[in-house]
Protein backbone atom coordinates (compact mmCIF):
# COMPACT_ATOMS: atom_id res chain seq x y z
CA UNK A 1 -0.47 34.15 -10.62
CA UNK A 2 -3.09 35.99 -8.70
CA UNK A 3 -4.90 35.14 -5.63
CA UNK A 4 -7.60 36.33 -3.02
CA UNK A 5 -6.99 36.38 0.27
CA UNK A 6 -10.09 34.98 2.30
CA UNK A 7 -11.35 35.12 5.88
CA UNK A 8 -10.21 32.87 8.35
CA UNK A 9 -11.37 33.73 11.54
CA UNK A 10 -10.12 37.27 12.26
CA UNK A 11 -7.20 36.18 10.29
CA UNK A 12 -6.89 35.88 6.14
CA UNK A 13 -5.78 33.05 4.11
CA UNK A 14 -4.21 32.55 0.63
CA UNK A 15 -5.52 29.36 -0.90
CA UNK A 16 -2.49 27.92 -3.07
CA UNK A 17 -3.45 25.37 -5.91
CA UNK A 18 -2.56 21.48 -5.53
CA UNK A 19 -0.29 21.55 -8.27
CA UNK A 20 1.95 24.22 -6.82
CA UNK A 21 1.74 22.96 -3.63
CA UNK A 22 3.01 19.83 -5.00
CA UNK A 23 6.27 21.27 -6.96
CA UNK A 24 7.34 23.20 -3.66
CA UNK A 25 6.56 20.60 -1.45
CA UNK A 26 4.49 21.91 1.12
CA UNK A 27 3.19 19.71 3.36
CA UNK A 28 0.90 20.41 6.85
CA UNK A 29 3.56 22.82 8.44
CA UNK A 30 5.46 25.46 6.29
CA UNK A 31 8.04 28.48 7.45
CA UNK A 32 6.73 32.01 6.52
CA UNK A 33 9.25 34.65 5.85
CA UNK A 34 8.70 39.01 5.52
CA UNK A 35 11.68 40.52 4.19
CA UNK A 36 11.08 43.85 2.38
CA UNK A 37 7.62 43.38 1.93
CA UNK A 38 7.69 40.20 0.49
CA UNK A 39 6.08 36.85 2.05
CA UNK A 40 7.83 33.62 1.36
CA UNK A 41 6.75 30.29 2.38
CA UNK A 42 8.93 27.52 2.16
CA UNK A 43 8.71 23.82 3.38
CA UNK A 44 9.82 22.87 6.46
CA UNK A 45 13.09 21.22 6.27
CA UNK A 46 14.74 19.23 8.78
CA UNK A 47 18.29 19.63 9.15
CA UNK A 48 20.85 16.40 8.50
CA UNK A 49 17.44 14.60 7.26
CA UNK A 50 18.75 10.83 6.10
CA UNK A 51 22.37 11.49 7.03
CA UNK A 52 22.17 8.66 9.42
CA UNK A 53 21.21 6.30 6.94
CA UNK A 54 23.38 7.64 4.23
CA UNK A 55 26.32 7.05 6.63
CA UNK A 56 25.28 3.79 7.06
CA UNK A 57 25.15 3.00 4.04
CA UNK A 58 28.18 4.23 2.96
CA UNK A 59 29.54 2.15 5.86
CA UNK A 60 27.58 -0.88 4.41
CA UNK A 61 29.40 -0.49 0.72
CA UNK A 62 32.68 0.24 2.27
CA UNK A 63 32.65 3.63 0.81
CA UNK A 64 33.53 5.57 4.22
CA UNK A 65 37.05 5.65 3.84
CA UNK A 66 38.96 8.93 3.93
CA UNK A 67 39.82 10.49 0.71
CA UNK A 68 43.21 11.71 1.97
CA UNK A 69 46.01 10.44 4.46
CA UNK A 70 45.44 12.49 8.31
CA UNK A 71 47.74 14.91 7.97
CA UNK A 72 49.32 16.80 11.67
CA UNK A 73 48.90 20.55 11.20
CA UNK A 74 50.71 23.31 13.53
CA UNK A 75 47.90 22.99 16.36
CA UNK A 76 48.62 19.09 16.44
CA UNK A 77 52.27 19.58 16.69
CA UNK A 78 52.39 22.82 19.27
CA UNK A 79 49.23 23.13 21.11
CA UNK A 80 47.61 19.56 21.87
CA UNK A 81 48.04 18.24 25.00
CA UNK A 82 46.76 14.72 26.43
């Protein structure tokens, strides 16, 4: 797809149609990348986003358990100290 870029101020702009705006989901604040040449705007993600209440939830259900038995490895057994 082609675009024009168009004055904003003493800057330019790229005007990027609602349905692709949509699909990426790009909201009010986006990161802008240059590598190589190339601009790439992505949406702004929040790291760990809904772990809390996945956690939670998981708690909730019972499903927090640990997959596997602790296990003491070398460290526990020669290094740690109370």
């Amino acid at each position: 797809m082609r675009a024009r870029l168009v004055r904003i101020g003493n800057s330019r702009g790229v005007r990027i149609p609602k349905p692709l705006l949509d699909e990426a989901g790009l909201t009010d604040e986006v990161e802008i990348h240059l590598h190589d040449g190339v601009l790439t705007i992505s949406a702004v993600r929040e790291p760990r986003v809904g772990w809390a209440a996945a956690f939670a939830e998981m708690a909730a259900e019972g499903d927090d358990a640990l997959l596997d038995e602790p296990e003491a490895t070398e460290f526990d057994q020669d290094e740690w100290r109370w």
